[in-house]
N, C-alpha and C. Protein backbone atom coordinates (compact mmCIF):
# COMPACT_ATOMS: atom_id res chain seq x y z
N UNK A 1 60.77 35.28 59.94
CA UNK A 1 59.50 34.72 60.32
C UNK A 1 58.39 35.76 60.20
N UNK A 2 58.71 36.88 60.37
CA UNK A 2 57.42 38.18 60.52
C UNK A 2 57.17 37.97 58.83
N UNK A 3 58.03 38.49 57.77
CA UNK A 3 58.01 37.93 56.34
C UNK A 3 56.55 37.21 56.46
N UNK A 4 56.83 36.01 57.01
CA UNK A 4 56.14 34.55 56.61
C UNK A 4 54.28 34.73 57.16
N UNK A 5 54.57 35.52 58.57
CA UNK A 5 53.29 35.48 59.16
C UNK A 5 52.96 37.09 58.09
N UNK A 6 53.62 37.63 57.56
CA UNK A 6 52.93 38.94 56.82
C UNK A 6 52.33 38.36 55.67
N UNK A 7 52.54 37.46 55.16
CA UNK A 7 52.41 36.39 54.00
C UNK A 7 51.21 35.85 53.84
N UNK A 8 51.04 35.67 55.41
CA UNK A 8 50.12 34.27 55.55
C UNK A 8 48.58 34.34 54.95
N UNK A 9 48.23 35.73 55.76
CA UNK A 9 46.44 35.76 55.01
C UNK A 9 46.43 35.76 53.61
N UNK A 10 47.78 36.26 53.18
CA UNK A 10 47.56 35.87 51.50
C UNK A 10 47.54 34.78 51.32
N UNK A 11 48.67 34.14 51.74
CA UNK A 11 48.63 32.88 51.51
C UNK A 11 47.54 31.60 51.32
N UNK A 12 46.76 32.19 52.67
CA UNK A 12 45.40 31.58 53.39
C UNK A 12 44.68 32.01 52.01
N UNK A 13 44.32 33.21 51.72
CA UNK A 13 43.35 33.27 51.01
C UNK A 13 43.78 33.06 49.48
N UNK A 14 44.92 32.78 49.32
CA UNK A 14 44.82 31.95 47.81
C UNK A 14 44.65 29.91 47.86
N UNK A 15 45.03 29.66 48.81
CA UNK A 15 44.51 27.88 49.06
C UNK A 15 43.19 28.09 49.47
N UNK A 16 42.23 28.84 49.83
CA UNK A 16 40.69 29.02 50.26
C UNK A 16 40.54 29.27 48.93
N UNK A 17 40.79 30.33 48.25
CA UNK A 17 40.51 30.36 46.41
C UNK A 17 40.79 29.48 45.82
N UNK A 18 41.73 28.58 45.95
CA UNK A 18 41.84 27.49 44.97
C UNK A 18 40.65 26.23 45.27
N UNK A 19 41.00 25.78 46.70
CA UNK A 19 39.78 24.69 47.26
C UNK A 19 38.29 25.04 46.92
N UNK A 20 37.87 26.56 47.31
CA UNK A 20 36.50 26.67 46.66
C UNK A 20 36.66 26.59 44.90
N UNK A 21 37.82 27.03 44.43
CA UNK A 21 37.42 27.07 42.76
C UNK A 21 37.29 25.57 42.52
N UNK A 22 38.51 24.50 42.83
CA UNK A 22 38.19 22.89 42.90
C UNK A 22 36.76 22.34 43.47
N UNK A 23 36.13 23.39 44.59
CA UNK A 23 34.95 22.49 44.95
C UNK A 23 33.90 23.01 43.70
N UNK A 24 33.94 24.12 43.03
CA UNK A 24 33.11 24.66 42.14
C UNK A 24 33.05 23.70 41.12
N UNK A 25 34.07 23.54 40.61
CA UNK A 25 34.29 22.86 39.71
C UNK A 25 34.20 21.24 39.73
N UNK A 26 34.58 20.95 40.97
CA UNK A 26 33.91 19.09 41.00
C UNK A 26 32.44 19.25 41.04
N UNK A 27 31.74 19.77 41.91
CA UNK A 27 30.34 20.20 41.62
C UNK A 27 29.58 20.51 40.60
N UNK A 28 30.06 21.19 39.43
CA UNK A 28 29.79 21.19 38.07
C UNK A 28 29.85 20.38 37.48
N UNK A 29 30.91 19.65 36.96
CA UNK A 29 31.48 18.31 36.50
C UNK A 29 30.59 17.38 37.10
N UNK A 30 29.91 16.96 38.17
CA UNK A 30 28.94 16.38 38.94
C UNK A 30 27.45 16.84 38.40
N UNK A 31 27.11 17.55 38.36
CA UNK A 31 26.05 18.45 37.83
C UNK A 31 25.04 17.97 36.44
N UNK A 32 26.67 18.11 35.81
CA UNK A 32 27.08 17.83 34.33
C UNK A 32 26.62 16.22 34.44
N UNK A 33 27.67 15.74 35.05
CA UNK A 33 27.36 14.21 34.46
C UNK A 33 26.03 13.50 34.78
N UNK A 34 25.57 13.63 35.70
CA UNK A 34 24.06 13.52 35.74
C UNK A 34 22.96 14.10 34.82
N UNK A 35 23.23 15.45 34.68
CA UNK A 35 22.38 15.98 33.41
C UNK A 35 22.36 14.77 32.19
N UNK A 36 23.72 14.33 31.89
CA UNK A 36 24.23 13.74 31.22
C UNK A 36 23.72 12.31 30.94
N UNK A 37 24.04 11.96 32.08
CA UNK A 37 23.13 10.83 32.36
C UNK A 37 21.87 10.85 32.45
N UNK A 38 21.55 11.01 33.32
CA UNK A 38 19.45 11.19 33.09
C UNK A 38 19.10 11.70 31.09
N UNK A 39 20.01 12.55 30.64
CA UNK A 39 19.69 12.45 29.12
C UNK A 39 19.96 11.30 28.13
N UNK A 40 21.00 10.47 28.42
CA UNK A 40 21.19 9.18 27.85
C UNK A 40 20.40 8.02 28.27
N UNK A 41 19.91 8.37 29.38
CA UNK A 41 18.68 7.29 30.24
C UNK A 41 17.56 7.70 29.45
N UNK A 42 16.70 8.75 29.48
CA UNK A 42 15.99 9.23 28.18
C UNK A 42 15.84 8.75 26.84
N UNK A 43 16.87 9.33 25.91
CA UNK A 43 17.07 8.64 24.86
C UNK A 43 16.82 7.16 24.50
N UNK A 44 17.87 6.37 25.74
CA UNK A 44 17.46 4.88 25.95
C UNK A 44 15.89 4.49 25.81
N UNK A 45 15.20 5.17 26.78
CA UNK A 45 13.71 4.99 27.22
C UNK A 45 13.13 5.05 26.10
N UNK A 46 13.39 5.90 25.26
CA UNK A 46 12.39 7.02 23.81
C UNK A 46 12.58 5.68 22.87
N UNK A 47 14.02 5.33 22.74
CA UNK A 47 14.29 4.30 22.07
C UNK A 47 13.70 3.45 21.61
N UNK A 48 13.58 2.63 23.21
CA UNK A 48 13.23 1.09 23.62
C UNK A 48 11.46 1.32 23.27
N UNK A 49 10.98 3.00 23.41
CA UNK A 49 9.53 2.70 23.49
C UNK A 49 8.95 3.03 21.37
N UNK A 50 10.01 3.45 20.90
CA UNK A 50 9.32 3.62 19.76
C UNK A 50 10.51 2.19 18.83
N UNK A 51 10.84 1.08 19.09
CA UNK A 51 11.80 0.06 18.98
C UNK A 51 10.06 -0.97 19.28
N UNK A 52 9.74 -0.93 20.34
CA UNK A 52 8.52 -1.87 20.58
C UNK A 52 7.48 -1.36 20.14
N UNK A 53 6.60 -0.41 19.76
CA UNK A 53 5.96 0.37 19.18
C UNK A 53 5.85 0.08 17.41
N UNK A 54 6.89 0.19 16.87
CA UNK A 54 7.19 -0.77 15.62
C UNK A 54 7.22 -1.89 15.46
N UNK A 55 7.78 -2.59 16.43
CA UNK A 55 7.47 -4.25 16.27
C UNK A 55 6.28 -4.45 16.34
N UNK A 56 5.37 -3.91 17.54
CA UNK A 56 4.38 -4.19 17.54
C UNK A 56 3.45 -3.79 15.91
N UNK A 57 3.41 -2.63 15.57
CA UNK A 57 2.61 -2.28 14.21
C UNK A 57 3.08 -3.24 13.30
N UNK A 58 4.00 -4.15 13.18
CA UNK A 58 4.42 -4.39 12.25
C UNK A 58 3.51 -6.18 12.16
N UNK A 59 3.40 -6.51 13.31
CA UNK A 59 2.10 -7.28 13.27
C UNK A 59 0.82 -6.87 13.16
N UNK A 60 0.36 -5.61 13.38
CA UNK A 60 -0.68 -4.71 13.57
C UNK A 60 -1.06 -4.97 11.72
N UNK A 61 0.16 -4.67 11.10
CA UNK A 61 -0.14 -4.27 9.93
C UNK A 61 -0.38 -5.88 9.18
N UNK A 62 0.42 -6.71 9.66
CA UNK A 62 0.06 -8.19 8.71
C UNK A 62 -1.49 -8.57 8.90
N UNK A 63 -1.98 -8.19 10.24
CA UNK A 63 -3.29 -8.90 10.87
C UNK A 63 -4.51 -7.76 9.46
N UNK A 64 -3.56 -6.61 9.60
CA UNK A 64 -4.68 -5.62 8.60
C UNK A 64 -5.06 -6.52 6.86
N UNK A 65 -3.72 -6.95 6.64
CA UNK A 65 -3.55 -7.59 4.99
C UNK A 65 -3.77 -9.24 5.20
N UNK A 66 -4.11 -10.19 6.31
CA UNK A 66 -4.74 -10.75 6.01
C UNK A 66 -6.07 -10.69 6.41
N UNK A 67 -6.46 -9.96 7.39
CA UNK A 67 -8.05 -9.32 7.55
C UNK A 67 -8.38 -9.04 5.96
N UNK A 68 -8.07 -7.93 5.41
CA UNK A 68 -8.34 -7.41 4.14
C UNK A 68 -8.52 -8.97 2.49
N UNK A 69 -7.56 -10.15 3.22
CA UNK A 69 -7.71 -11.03 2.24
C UNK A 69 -8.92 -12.12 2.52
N UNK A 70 -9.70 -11.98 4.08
CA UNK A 70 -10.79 -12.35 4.39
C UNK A 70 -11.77 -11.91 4.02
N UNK A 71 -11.28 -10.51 3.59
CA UNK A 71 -12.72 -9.38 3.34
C UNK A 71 -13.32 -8.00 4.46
N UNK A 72 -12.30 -8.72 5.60
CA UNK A 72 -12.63 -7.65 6.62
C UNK A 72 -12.21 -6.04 6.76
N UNK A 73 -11.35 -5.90 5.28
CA UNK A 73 -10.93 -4.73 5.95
C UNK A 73 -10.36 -4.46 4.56
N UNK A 74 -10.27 -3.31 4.44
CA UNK A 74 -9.76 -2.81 3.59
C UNK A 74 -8.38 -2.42 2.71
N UNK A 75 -7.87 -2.85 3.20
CA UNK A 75 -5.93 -2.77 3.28
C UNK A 75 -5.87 -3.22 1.92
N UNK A 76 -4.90 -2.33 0.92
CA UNK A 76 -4.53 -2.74 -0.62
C UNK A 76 -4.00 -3.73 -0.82
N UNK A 77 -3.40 -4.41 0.52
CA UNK A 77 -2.29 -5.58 -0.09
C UNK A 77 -2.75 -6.91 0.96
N UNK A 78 -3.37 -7.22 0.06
CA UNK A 78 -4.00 -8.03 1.58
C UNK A 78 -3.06 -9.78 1.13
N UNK A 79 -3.06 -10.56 2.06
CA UNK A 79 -1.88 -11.74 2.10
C UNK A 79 -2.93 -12.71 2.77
N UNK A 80 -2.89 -13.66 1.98
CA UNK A 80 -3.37 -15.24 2.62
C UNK A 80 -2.12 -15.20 4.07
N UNK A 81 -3.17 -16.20 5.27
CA UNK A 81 -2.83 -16.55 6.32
C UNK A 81 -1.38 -17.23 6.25
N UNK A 82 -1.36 -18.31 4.93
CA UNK A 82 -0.38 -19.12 4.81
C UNK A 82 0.74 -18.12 4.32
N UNK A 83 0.59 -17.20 3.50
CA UNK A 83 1.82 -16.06 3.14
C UNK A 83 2.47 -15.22 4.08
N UNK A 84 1.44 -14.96 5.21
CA UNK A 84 1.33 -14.00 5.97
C UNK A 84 2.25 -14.87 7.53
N UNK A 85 2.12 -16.18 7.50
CA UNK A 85 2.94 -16.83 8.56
C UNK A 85 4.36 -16.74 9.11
N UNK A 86 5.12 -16.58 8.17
CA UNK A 86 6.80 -16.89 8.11
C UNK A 86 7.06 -15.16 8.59
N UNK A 87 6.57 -14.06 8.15
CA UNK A 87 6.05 -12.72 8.48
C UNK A 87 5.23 -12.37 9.75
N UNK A 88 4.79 -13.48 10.28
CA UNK A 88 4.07 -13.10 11.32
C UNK A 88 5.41 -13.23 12.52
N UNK A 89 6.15 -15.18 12.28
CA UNK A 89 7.34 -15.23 12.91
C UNK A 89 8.29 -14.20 12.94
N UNK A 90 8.70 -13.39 12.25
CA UNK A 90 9.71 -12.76 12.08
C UNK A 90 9.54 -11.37 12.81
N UNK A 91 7.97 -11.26 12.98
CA UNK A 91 7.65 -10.16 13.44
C UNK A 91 7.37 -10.20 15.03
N UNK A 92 7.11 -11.43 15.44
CA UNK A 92 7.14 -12.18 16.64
C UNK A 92 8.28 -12.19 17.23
N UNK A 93 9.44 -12.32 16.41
CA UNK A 93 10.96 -12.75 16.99
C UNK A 93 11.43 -11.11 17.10
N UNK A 94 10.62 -9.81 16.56
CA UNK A 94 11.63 -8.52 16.72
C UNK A 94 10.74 -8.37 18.18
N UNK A 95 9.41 -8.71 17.86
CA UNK A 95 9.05 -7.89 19.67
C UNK A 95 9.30 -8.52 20.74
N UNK A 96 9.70 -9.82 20.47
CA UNK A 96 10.16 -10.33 22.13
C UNK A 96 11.21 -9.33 22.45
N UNK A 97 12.52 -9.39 21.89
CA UNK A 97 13.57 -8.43 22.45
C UNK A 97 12.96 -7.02 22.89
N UNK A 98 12.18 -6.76 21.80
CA UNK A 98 11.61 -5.05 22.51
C UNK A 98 10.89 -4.98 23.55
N UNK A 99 10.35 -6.47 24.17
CA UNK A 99 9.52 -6.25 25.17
C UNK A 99 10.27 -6.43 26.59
N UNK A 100 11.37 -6.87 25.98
CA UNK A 100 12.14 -7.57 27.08
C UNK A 100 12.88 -6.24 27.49
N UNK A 101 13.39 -5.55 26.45
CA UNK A 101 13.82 -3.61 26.29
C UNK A 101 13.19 -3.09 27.27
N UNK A 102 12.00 -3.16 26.75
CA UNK A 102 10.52 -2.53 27.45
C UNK A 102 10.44 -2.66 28.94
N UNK A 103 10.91 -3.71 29.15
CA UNK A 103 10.50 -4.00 30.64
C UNK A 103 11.47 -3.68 31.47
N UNK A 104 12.63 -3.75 31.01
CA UNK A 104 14.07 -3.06 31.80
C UNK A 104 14.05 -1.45 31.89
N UNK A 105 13.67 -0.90 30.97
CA UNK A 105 13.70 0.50 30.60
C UNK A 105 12.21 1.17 30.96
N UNK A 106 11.29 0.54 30.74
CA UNK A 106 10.05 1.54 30.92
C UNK A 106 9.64 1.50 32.39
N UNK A 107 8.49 2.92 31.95
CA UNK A 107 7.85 3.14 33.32
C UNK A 107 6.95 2.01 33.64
N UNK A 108 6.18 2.13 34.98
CA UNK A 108 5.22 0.93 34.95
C UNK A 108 3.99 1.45 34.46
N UNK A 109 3.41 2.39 34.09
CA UNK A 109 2.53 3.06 33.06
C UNK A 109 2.56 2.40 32.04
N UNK A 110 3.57 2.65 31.24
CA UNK A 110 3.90 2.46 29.92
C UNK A 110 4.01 1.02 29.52
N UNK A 111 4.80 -0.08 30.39
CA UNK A 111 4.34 -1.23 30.23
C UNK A 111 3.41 -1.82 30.31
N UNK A 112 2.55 -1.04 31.55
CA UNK A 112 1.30 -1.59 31.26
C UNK A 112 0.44 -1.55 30.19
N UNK A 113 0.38 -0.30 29.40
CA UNK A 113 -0.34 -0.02 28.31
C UNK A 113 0.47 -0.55 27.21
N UNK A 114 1.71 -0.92 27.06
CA UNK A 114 2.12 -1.95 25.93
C UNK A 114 1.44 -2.90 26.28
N UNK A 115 1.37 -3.72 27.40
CA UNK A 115 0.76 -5.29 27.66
C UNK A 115 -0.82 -5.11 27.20
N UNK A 116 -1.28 -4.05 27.49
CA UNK A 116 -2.73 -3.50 26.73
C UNK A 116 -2.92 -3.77 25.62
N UNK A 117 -1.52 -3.11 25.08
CA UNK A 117 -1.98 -2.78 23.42
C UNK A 117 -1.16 -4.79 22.68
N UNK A 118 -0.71 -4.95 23.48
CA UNK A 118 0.09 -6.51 22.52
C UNK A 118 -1.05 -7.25 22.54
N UNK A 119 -2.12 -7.63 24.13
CA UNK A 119 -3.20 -8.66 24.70
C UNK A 119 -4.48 -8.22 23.34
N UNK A 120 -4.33 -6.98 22.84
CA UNK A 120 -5.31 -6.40 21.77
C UNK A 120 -4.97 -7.11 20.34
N UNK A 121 -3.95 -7.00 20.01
CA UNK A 121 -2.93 -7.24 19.21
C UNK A 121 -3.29 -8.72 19.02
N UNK A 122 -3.34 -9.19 19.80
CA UNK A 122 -3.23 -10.84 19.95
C UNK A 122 -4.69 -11.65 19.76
N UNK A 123 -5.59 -10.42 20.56
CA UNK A 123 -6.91 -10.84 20.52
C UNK A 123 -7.28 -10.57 18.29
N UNK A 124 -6.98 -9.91 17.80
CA UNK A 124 -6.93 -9.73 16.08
C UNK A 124 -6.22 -10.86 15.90
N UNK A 125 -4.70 -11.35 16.10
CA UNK A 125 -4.52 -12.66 15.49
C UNK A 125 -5.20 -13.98 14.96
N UNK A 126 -5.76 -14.20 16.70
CA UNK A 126 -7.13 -15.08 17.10
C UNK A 126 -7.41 -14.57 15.59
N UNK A 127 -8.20 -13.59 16.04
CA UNK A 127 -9.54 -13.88 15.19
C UNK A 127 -8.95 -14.09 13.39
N UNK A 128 -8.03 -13.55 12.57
CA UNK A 128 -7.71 -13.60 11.72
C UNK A 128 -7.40 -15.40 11.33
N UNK A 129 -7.19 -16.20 12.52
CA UNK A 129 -6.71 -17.43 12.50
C UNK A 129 -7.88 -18.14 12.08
N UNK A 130 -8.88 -18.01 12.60
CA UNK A 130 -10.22 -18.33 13.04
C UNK A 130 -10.93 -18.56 11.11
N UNK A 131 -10.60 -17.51 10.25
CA UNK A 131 -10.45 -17.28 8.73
C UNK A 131 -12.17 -17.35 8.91
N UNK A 132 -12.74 -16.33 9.16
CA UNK A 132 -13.74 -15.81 9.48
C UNK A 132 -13.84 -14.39 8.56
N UNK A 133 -15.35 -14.10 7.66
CA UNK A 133 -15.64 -13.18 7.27
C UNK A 133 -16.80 -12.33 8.38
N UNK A 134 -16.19 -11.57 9.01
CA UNK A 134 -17.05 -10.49 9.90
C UNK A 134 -17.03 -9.14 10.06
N UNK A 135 -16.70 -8.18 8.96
CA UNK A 135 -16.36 -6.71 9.36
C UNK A 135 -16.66 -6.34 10.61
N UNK A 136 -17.86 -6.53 10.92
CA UNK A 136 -17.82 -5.64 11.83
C UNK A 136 -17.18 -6.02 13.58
N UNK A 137 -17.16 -7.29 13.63
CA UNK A 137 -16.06 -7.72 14.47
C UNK A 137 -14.75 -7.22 13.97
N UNK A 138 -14.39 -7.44 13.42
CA UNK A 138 -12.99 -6.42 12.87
C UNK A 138 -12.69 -5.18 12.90
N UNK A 139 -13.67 -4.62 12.63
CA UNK A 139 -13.51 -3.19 13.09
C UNK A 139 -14.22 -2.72 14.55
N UNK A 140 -14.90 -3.40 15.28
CA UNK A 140 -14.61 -3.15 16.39
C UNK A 140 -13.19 -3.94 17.05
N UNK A 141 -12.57 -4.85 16.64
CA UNK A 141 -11.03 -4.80 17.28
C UNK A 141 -9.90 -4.05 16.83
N UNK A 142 -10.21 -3.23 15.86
CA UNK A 142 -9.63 -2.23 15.19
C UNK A 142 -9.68 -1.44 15.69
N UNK A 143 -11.07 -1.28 16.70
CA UNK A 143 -10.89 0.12 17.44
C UNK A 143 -10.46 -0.08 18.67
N UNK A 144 -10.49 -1.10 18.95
CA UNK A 144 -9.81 -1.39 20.47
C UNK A 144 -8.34 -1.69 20.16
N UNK A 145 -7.84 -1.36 19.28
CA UNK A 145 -6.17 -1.84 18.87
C UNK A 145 -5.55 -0.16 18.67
N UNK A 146 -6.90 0.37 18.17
CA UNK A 146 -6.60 2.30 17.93
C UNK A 146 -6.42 2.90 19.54
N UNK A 147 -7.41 2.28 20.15
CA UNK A 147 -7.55 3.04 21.70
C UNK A 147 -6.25 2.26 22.38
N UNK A 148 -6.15 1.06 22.10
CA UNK A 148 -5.04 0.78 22.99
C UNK A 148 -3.56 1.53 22.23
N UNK A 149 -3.34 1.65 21.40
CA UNK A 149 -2.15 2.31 20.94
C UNK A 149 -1.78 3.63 21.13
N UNK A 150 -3.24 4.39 21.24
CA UNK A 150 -3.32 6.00 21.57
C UNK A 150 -2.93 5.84 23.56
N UNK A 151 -3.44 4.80 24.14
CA UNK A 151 -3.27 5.10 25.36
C UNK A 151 -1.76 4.76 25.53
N UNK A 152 -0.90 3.55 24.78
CA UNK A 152 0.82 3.64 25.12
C UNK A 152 1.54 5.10 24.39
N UNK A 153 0.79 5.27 23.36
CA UNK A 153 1.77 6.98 23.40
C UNK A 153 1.29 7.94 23.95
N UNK A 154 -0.06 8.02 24.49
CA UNK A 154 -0.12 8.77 25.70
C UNK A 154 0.67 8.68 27.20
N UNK A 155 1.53 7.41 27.29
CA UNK A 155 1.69 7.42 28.69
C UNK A 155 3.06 7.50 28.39
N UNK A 156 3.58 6.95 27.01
CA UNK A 156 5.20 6.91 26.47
C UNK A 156 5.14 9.13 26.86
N UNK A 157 4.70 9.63 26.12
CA UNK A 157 4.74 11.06 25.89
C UNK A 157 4.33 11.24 27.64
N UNK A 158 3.96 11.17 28.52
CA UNK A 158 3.66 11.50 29.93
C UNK A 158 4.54 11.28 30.56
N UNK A 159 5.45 10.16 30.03
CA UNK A 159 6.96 9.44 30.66
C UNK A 159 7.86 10.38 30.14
N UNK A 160 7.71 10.95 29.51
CA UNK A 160 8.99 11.11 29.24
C UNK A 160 8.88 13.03 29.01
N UNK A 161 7.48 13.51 29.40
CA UNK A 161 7.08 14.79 29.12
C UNK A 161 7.15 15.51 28.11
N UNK A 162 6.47 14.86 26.64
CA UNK A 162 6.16 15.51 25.75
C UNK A 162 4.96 15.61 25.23
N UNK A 163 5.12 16.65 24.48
CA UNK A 163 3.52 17.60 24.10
C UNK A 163 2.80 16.55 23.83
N UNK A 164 1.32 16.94 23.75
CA UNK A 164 0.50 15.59 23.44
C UNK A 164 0.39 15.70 21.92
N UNK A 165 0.25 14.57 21.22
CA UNK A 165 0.76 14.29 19.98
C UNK A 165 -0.66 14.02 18.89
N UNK A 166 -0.65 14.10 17.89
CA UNK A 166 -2.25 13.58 17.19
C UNK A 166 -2.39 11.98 17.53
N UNK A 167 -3.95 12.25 17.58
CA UNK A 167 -4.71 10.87 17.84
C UNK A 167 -4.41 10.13 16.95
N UNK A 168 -3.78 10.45 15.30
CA UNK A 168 -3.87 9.28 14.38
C UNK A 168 -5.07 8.49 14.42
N UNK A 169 -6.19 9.58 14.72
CA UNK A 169 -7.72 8.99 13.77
C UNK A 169 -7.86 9.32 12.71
N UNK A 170 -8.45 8.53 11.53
CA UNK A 170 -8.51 9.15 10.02
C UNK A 170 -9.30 8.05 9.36
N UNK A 171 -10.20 8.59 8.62
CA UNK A 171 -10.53 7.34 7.50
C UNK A 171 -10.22 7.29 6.80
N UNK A 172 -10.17 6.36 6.40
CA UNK A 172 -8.93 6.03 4.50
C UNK A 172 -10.03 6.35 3.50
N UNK A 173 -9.66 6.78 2.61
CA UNK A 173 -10.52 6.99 1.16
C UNK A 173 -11.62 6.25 0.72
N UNK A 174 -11.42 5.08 0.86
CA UNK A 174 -12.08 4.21 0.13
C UNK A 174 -13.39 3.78 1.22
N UNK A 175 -13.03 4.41 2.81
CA UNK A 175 -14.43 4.00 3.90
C UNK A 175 -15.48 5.07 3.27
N UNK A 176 -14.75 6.64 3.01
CA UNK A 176 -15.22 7.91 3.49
C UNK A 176 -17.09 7.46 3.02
N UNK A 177 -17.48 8.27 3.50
CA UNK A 177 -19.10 8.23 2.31
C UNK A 177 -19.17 9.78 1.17
């Protein structure tokens, strides 16, 4: 028995070394998977916000080519309303899902300034529907479609803490003087 009690503080202090190395190590592994997670939650977010971001331009861009076949705007490829329809649907049917993305996944910043930039978006449809020659109504909703788009990747990049990015202001060739 003396053996056993001469033993013991070793003993003691190798199950105290093992339990703290096991608590080290579940703690890490814990650490880890959260890092882990909050980075796949991320990704998700970055996703879902440049996933709706495209859907959205991608009407952005039909409203530009049939504006441009009204006369309002300048766009090389400009498309009658009636060409431009079946394209408008299709472009309609990718952003519902992204908005629906959008709303599970984003901040409330960021949705708000999507609902900004789509209600903008929508207000150019209108008017393209309307088959109205007015530049300069057009390009003032052009600029309210520029400001609303600069303010969702300002708040996408604030969400998610990245550098601030170019304004993507520019005039095309053919405005310049």
């Amino acid at each position: 028995m003396s053996a056993f009690i001469q033993q013991l503080p070793a003993l003691l202090g190798v199950v105290i070394g093992a339990l703290g190395s096991y608590l080290v190590v579940v703690r890490g592994d814990r650490m880890r998977f959260r890092r882990e997670q909050a980075a796949r939650r991320e990704e998700r977010r970055l996703a879902a916000y440049v996933d709706y971001a495209q859907a959205l331009k991608r009407s952005v861009t039909l409203t530009y080519q049939v504006a441009a076949q009204l006369g309002n705007d300048p766009h090389p490829h400009p498309l009658s309303l009636q060409e431009a329809e079946p394209l408008f649907a299709e472009a309609m049917a990718a952003r519902d899902p992204a908005w629906e993305v959008l709303l599970l996944l984003g901040s409330p910043e960021v949705v708000e300034r999507a609902r900004t930039w789509v209600l903008t978006l929508i207000d150019m449809e209108q008017f393209i529907r309307r088959d109205t020659c007015d530049p300069a109504t057009w390009h003032a909703l052009l600029e309210r479609q520029r400001v609303s788009r600069d303010g969702y990747y300002t708040a996408v990049r604030n969400d998610l803490a990245l550098p601030p990015g170019h304004p993507a202001q520019w005039t095309p060739p053919m405005l310049r003087s």
